[in-house]
Protein backbone atom coordinates (compact mmCIF):
# COMPACT_ATOMS: atom_id res chain seq x y z
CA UNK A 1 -20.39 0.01 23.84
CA UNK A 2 -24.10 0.05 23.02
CA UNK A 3 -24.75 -1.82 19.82
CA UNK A 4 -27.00 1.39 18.57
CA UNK A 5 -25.65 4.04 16.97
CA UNK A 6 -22.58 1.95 16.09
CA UNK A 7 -19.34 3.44 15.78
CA UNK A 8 -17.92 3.64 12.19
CA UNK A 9 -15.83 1.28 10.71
CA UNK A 10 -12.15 0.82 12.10
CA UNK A 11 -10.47 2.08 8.84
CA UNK A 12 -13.26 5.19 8.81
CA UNK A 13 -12.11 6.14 12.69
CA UNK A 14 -8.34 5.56 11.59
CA UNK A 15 -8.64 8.47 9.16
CA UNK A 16 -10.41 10.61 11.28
CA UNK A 17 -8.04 10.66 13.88
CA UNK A 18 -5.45 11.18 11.08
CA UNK A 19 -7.19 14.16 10.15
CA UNK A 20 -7.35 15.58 13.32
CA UNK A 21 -4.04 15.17 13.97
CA UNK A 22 -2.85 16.87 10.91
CA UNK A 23 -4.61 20.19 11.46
CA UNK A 24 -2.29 20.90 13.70
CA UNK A 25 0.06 18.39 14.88
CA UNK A 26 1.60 20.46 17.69
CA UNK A 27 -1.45 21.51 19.40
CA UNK A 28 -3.05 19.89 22.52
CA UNK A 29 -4.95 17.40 21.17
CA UNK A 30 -6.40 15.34 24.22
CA UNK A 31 -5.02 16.49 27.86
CA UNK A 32 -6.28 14.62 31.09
CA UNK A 33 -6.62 15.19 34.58
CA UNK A 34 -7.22 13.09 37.73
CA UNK A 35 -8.56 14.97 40.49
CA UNK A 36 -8.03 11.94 42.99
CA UNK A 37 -4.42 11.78 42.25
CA UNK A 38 -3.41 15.66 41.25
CA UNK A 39 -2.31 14.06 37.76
CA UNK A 40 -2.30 16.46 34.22
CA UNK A 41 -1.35 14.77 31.22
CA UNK A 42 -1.44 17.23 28.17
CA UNK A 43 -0.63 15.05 24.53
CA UNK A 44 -0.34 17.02 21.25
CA UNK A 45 -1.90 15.37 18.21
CA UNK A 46 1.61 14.04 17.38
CA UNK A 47 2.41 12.22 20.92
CA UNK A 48 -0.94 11.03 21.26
CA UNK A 49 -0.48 9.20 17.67
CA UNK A 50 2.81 7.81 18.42
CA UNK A 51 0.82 6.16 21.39
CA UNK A 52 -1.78 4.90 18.91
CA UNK A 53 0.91 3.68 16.33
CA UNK A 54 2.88 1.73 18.59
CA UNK A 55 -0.34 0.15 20.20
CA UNK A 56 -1.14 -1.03 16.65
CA UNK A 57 2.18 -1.84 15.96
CA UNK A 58 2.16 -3.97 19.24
CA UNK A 59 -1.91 -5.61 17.96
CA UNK A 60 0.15 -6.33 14.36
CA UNK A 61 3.84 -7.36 15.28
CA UNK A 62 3.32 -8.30 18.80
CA UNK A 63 0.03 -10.70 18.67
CA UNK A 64 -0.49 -11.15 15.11
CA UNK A 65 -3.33 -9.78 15.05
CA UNK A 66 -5.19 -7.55 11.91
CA UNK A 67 -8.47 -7.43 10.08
CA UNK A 68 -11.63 -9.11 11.80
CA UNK A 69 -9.42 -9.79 15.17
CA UNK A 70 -11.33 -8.81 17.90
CA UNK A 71 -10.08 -7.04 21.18
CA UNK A 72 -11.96 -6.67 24.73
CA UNK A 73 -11.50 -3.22 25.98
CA UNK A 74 -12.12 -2.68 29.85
CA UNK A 75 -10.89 0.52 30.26
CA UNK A 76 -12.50 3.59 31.54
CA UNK A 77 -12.35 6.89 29.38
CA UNK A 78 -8.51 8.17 30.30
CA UNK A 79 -6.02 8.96 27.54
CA UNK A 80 -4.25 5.69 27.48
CA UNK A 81 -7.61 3.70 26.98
CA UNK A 82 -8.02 6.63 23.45
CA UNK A 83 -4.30 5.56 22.67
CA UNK A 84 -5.43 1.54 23.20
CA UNK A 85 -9.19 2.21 21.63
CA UNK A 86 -7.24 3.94 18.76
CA UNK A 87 -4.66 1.46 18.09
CA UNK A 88 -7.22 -1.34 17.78
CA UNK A 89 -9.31 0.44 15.05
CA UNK A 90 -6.08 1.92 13.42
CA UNK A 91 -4.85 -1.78 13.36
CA UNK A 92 -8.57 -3.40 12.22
CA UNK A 93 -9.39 -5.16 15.07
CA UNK A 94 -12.68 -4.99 16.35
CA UNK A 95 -13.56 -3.81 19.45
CA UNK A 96 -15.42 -5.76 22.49
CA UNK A 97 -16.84 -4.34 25.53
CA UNK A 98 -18.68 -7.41 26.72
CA UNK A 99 -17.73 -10.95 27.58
CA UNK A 100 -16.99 -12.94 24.82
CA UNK A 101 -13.58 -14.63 23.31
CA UNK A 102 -11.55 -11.99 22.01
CA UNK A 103 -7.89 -12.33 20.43
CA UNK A 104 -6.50 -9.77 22.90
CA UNK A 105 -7.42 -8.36 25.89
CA UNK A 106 -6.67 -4.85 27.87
CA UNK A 107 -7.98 -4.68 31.05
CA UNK A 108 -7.53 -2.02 34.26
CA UNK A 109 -6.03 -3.32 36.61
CA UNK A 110 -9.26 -2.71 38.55
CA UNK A 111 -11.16 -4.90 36.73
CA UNK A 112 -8.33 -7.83 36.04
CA UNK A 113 -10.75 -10.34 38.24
CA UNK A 114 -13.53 -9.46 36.09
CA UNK A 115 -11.59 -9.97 33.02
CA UNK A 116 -10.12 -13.59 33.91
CA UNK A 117 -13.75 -14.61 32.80
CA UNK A 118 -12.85 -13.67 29.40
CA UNK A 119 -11.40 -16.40 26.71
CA UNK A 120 -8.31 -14.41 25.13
CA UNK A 121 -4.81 -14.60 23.95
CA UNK A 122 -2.74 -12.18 25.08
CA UNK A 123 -3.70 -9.85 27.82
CA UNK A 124 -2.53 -6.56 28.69
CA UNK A 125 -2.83 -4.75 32.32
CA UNK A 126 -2.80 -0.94 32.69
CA UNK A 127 -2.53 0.81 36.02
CA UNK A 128 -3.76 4.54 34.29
CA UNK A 129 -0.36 5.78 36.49
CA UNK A 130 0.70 9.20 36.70
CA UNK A 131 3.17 10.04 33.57
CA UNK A 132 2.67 6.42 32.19
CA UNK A 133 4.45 4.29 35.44
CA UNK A 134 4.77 1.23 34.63
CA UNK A 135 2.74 -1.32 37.45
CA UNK A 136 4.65 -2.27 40.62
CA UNK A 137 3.37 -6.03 40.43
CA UNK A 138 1.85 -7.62 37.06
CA UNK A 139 -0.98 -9.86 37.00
CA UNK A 140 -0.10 -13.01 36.50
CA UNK A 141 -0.61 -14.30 33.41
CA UNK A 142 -0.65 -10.71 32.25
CA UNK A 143 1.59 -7.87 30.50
CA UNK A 144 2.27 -4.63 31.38
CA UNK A 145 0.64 -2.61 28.68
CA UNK A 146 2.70 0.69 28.78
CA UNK A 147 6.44 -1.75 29.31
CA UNK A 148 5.03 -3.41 26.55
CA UNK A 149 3.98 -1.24 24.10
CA UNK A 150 7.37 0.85 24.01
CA UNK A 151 8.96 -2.43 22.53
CA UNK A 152 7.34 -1.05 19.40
CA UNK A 153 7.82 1.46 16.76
CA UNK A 154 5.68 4.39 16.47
CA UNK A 155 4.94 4.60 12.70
CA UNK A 156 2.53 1.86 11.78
CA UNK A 157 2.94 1.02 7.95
CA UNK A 158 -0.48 -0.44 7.71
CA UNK A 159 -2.57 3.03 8.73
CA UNK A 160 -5.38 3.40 6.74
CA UNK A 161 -4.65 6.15 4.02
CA UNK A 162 -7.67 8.82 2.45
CA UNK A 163 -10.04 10.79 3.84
CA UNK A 164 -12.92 9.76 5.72
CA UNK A 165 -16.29 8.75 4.47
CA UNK A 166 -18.34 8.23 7.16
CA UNK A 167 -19.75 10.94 9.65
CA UNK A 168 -20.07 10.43 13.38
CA UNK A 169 -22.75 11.71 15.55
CA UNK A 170 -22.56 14.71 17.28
CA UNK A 171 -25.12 14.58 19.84
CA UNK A 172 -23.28 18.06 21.66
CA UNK A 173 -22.82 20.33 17.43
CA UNK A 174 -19.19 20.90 18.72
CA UNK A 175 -17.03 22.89 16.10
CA UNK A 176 -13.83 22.79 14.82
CA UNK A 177 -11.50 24.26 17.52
CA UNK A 178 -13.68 23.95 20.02
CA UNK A 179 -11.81 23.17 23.39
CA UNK A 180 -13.95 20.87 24.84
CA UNK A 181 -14.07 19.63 28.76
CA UNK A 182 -15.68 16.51 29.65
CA UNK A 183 -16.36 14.52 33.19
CA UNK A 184 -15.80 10.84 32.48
CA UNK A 185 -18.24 10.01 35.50
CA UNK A 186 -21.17 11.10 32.89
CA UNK A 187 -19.69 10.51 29.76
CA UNK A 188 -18.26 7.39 29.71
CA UNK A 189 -19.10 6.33 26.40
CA UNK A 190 -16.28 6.26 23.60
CA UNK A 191 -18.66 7.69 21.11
CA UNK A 192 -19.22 10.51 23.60
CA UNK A 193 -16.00 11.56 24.84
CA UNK A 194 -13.60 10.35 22.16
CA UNK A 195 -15.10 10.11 18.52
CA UNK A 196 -17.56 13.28 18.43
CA UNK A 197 -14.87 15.75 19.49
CA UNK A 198 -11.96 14.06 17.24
CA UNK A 199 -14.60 13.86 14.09
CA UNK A 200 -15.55 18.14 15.14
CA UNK A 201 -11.98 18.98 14.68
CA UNK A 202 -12.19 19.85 18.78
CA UNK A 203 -9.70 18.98 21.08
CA UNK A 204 -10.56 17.29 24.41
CA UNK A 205 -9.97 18.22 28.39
CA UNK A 206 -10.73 15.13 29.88
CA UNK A 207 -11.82 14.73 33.61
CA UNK A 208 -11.66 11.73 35.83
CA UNK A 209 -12.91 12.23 39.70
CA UNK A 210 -14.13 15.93 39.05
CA UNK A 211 -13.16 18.11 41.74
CA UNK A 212 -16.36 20.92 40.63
CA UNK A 213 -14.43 23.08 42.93
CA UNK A 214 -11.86 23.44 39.84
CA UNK A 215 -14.03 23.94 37.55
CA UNK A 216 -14.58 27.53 36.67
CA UNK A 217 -10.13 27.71 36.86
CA UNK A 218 -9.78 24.88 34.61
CA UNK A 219 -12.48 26.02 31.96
CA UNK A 220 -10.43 29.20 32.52
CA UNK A 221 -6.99 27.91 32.25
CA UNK A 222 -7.86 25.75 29.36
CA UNK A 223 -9.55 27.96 27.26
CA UNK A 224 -12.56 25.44 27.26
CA UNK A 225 -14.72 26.53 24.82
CA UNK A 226 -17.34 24.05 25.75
CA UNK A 227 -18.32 22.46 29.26
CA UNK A 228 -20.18 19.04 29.00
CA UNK A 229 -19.38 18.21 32.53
């Protein structure tokens, strides 16, 4: 990510996901789709942090890992890389987005070659598969992130606690509740299509490989509130 306009601390982004969770833990908090592959993934606040506490859970008791660890992320915006993203913070590892040694590493499988250049302990494959499938043939010297990751419990006893402080910026004034559909091909930026709607109070439709054919019937069907496509 782009060193300006840093994201807030780990512990900071912890709580604000908490919060947004809690004001309504049933609701659809982040739900994808993949026009290449016909996929729809639809997570409540409450599934969504499950994912997130078990990916901490997996940073803590897996790698033992915590506080000033750092973790490259290749991963383009989809909601496992928000589950991965939001594990590290929740956990207090920092995250990395350019080549440099790291204590753990998550790479798409995509960009595995890429990421051999990387000095890191343990590393972690994801294939972004329809309803989480785990991958047909693992890197070597690699995990499977979504095999691994179910090893793990999914309440993480080190979540940061109290409200948060800090403020993240809102380059789109979203609102609480507002239902709000972006197109990963222009916002690919964490900041962008992860932190500013979770700090609004909105909830995110995610699009990878936009078919703008379904556009106007997904805004519909979704009760989008707000298109940044």
């Amino acid at each position: 990510m782009p060193e300006e306009n840093a994201v807030p601390s780990g512990g900071e982004i912890a709580r604000m996901f908490a919060a947004a969770v809690r004001r309504d833990p049933t609701r659809p908090l982040l739900t994808w789709y993949d026009d290449a592959s016909g996929d729809r993934t639809e997570l409540s606040g409450t599934t969504l942090n499950n994912w997130v506490e078990k990916t901490a859970n997996l940073l803590v008791d897996g790698s033992g890992l915590g506080e000033g660890d750092r973790a490259g992320v290749l991963l383009p915006p989809h909601w496992q890389s928000a589950a991965v993203l939001l594990g590290c913070w929740a956990a207090g590892v920092e995250v990395a987005t350019s080549p440099e040694p790291v204590d753990v590493l998550f790479a798409a499988t995509g960009r595995v070659a890429e990421a051999e250049g990387w000095p890191a302990g343990d590393r972690y494959a994801l294939g972004l598969a329809p309803l989480a499938l785990p991958l047909r043939n693992v890197p070597p010297g690699w995990q499977d992130y979504v095999i691994a990751v179910r090893a793990f419990g999914d309440v993480f006893g080190g979540y940061p606690r109290g409200a948060a402080n800090e403020t993240v910026e809102d380059p789109f004034d979203l609102k609480p509740g507002d239902r709000v559909l972006i197109d990963t091909a222009t916002r690919p930026d964490p900041r962008e299509w992860l932190l500013a709607p979770l700090a609004a109070g909105a909830s995110i439709v995610l699009c990878g490989n936009l078919d703008r054919a379904k556009l106007p019937g997904r805004i519909e069907s979704e009760q989008v509130t707000r298109d940044l496509s």
